[in-house]
Protein backbone atom coordinates (compact mmCIF):
# COMPACT_ATOMS: atom_id res chain seq x y z
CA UNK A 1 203.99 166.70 149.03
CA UNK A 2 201.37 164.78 146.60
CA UNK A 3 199.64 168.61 146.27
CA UNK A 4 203.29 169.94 145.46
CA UNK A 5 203.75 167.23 143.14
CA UNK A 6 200.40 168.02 141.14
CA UNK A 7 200.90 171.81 141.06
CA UNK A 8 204.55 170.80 139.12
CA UNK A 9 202.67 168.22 136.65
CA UNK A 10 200.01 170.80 136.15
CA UNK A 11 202.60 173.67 135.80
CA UNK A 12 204.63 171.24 133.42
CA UNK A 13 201.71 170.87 130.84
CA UNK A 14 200.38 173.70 130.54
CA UNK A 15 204.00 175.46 129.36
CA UNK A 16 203.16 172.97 126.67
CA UNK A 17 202.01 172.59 122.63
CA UNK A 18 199.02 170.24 122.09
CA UNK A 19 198.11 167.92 119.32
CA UNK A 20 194.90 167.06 117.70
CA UNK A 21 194.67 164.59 114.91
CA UNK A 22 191.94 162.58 112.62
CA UNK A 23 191.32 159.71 110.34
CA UNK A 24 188.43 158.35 108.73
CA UNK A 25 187.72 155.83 106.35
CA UNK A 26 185.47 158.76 104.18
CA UNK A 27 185.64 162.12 104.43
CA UNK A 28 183.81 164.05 107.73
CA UNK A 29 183.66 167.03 109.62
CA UNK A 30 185.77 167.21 112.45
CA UNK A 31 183.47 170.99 113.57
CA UNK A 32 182.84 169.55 117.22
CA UNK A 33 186.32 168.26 118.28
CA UNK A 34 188.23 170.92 116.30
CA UNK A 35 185.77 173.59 118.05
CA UNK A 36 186.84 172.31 121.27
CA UNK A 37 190.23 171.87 120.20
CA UNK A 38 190.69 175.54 119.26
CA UNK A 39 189.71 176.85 122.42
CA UNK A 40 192.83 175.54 123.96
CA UNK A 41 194.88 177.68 121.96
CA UNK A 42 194.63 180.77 123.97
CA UNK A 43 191.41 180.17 126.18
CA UNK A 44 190.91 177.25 128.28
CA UNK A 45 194.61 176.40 128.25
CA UNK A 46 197.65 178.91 127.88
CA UNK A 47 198.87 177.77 123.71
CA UNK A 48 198.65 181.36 122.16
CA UNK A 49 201.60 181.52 120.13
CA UNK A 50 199.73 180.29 116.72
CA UNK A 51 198.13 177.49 115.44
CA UNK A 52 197.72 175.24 112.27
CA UNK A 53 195.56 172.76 110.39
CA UNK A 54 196.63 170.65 108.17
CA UNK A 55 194.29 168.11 106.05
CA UNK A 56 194.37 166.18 103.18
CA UNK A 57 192.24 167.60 100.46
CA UNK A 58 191.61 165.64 97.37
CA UNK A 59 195.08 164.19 96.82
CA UNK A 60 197.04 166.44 98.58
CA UNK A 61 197.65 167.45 102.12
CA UNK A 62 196.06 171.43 102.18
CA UNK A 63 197.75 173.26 105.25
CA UNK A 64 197.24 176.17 106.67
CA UNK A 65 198.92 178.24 109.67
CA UNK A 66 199.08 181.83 111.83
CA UNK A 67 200.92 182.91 114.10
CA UNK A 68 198.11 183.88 116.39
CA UNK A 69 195.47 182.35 119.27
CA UNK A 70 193.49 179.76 118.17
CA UNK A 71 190.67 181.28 120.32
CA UNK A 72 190.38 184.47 118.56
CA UNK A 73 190.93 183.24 115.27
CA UNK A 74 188.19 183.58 112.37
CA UNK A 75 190.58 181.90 110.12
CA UNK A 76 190.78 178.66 112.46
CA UNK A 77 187.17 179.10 113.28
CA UNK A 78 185.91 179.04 109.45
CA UNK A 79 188.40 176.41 108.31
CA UNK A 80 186.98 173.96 111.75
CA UNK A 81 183.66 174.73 110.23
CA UNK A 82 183.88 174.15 106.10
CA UNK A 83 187.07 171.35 106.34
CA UNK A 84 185.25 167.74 105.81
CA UNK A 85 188.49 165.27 105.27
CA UNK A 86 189.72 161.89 105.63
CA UNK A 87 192.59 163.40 107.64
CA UNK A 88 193.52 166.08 110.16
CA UNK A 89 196.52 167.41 112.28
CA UNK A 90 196.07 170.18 114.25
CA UNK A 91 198.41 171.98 116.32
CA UNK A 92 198.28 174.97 119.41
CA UNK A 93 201.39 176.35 119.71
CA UNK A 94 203.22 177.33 123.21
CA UNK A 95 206.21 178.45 122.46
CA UNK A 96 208.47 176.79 124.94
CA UNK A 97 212.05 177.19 125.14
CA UNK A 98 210.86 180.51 123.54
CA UNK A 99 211.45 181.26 119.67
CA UNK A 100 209.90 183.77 117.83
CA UNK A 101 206.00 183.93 116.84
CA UNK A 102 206.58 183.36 113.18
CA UNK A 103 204.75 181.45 110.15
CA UNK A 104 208.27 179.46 110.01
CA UNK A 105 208.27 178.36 113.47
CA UNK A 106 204.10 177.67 113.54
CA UNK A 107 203.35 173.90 113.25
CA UNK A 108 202.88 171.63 111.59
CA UNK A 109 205.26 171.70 109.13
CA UNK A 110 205.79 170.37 105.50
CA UNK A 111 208.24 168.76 103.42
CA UNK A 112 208.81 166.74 100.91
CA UNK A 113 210.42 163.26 100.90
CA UNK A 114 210.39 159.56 99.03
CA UNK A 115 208.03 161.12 96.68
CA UNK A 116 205.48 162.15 98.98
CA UNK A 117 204.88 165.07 100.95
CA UNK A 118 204.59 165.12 104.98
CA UNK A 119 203.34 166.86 107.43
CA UNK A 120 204.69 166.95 111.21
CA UNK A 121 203.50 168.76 114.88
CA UNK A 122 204.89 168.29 117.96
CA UNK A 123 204.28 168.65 121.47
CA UNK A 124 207.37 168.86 124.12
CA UNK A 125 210.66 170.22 123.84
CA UNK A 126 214.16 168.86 123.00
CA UNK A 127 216.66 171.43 122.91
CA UNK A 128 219.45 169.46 122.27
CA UNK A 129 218.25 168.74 118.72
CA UNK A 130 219.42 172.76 118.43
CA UNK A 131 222.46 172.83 120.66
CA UNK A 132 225.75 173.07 118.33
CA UNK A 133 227.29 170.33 119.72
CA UNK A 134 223.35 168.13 120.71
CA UNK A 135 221.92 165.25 118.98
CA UNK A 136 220.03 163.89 115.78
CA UNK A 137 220.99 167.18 113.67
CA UNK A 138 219.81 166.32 110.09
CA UNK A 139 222.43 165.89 107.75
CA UNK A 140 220.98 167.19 104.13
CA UNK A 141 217.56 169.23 105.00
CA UNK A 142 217.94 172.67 106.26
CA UNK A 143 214.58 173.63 108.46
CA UNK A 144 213.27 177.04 107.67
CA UNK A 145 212.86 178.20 111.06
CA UNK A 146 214.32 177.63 114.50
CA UNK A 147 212.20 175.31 116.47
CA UNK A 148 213.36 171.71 117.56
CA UNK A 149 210.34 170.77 116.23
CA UNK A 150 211.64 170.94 112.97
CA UNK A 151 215.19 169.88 113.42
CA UNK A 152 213.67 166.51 114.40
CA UNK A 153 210.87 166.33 111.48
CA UNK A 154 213.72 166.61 109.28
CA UNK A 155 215.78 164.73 110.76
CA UNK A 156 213.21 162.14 111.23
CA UNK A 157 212.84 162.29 107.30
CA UNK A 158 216.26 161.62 106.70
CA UNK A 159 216.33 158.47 108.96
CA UNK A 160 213.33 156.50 107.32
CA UNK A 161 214.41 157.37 103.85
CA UNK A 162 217.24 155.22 103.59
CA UNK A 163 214.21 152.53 104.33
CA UNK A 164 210.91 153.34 102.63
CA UNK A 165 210.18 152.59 99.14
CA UNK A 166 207.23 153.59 96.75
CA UNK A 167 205.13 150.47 97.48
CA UNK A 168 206.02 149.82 101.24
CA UNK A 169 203.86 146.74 101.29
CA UNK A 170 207.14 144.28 102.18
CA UNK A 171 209.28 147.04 104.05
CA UNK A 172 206.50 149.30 106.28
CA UNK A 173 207.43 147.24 109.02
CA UNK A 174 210.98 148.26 108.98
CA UNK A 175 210.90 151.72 108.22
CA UNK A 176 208.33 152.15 111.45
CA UNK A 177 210.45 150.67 113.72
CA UNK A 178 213.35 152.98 112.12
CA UNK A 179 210.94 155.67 112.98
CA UNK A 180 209.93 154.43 116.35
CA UNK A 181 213.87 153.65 117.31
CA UNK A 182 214.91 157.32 116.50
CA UNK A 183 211.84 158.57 117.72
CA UNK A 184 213.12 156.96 121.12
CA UNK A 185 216.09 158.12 120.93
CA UNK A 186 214.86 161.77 120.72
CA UNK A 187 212.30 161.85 123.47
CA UNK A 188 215.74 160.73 125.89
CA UNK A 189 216.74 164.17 125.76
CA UNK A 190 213.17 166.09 126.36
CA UNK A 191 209.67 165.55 125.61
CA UNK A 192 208.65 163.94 122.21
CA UNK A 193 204.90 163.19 121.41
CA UNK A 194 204.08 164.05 117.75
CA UNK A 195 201.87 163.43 114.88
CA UNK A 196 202.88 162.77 111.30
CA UNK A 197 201.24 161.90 108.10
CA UNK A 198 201.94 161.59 104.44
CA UNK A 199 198.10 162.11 103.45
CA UNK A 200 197.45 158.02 103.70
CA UNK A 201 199.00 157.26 107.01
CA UNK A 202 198.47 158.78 110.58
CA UNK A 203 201.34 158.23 112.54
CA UNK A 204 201.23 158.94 116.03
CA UNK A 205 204.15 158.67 118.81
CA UNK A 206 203.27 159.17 122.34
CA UNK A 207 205.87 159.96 124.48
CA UNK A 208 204.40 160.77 127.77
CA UNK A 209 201.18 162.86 126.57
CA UNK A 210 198.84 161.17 123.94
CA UNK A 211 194.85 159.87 123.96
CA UNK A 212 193.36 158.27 121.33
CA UNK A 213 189.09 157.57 121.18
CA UNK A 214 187.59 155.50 118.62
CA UNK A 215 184.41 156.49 116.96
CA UNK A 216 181.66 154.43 114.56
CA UNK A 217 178.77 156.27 113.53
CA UNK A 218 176.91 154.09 110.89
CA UNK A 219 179.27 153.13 108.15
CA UNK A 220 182.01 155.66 109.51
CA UNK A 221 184.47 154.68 111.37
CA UNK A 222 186.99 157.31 112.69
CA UNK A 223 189.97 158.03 115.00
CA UNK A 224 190.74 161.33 117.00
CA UNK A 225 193.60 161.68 118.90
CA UNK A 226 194.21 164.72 121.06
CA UNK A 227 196.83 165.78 124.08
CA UNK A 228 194.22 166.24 126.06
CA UNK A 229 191.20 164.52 126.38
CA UNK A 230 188.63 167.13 125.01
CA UNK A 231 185.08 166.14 126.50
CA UNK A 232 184.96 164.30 129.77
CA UNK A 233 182.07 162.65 128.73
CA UNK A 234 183.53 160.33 126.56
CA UNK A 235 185.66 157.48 126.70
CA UNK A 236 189.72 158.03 125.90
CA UNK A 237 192.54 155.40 125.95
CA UNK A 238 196.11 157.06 126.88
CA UNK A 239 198.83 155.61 125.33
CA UNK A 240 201.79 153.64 126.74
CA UNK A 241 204.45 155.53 127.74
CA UNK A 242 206.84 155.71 124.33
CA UNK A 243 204.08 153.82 122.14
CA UNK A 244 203.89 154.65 118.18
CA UNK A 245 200.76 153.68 116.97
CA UNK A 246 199.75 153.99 113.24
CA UNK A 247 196.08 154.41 111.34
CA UNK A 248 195.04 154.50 107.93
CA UNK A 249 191.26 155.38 107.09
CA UNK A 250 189.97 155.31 110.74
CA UNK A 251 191.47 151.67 111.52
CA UNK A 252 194.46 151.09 113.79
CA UNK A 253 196.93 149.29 111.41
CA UNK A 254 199.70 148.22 114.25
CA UNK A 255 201.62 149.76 117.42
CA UNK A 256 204.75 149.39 119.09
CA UNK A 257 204.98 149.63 122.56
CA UNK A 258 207.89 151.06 123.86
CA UNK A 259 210.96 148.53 124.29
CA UNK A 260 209.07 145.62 122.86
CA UNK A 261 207.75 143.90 119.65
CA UNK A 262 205.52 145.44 117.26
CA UNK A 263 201.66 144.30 117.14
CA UNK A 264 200.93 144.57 113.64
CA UNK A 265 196.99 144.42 112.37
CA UNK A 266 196.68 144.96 108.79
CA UNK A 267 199.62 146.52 107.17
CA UNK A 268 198.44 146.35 103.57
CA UNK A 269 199.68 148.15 100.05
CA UNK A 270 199.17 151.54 99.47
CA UNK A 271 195.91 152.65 98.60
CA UNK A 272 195.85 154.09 94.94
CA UNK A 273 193.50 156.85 95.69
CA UNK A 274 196.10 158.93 97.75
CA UNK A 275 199.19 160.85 97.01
């Protein structure tokens, strides 16, 4: 039964996206993580479907996206070389329930919102967020293509919006546990781990699938989080089952465990540099 039981949790994740993500308190090259990273889109694990990187360049978040294997991409396999960046989501794409192999269903996804722009990847599926009748449809934002990935990115959006001001100094604490409430209330219908940012902020929600590993290297100090952890070798922490945790510049800046109280570090005001 225990061997039965393994086969199903090993059949279960890999009909599944993955996740990669980065922050650092300078800008760096993510080559060796992202190198390892890429090879799970199509080689050592089954995400073929298409892939995207998204990164904040100068001021702006920079994204770019296929429709293709990770593995055999040169696009994905130049851009993991030349990108050095403060930030970094990265997404392998299974598509699971199936939808077509399109730019407009290839995370992560963009939009714009409370005079920022975001980006958004997910790994799991909730297909009720699609059903006619299903949950947490978004009321003004229409997604571009057909993935519930989307549908709950925008609808996501919607919820903290009514929350979050220019300078969230005096309100980030309430418009993350907006986020982490709906959030919640997603992942009951499916599987919900994502990874979001608005160019300052990494915001990470781990659902049932999520490792984080802190790095220092001199004066740098940097955060990858991954799906999978992607070298044995090296020490990962998974995260609590439901468990948003949020980063800005390589330092954790507060998480909230599922069903309890926030632990808040150093939630300070936006950092003029970013967008």
């Amino acid at each position: 039964m225990a061997a039965i039981l393994r086969l199903l949790k090993i059949l279960r994740i890999s009909s599944m996206c993955e996740l990669f993500g980065m922050t650092s308190n300078r800008p760096i090259s993510a080559r060796t993580p992202l190198s390892l990273f890429g090879k799970r889109g199509g080689e050592a694990a089954d995400n073929s479907d298409g892939w995207g990187l998204a990164y904040l360049k100068g001021d702006a978040l920079a994204i770019h996206k296929a429709p293709e294997p990770a593995a055999l991409s040169a696009s994905f396999a130049k851009l993991s070389e030349q990108i050095r960046s403060q930030l970094i989501i990265a997404h392998v794409r299974k598509a699971n329930p199936p939808t077509a192999h399109t730019q407009e269903n290839t995370h992560p996804f963009m939009r714009a919102c409370c005079g920022r722009h975001w980006v958004f990847a997910h790994n799991g599926k909730v297909p009720e967020l699609v059903a006619p009748q299903g949950c947490c449809h978004p009321r003004h934002s229409l997604p571009h293509g057909e993935t519930d990935s989307e549908h709950a990115f925008c609808y996501l959006l919607e919820e903290i919006a009514g929350t979050f001001l220019s300078v969230p100094s005096e309100t980030m604490e309430t418009w993350f546990e907006t986020l982490v409430l709906r959030s919640a209330a997603i992942a009951a219908y499916g599987q919900f781990n994502f990874l979001m940012s608005d160019g300052e902020y990494l915001i990470a929600y781990g659902h049932d699938r999520l490792n984080s590993q802190q790095r220092q290297m001199g004066n740098v100090q940097s955060v990858v989080i991954a799906s999978v952890p992607l070298a044995d070798d090296e020490p990962w922490e998974a995260f609590a089952p439901g468990e948003l945790q949020v980063y800005r510049a390589g330092q954790l800046l507060g998480r909230w465990p599922g069903s309890t109280f926030p632990v808040m570090t150093n939630l300070g005001a936006r950092s003029s540099a970013q967008p």
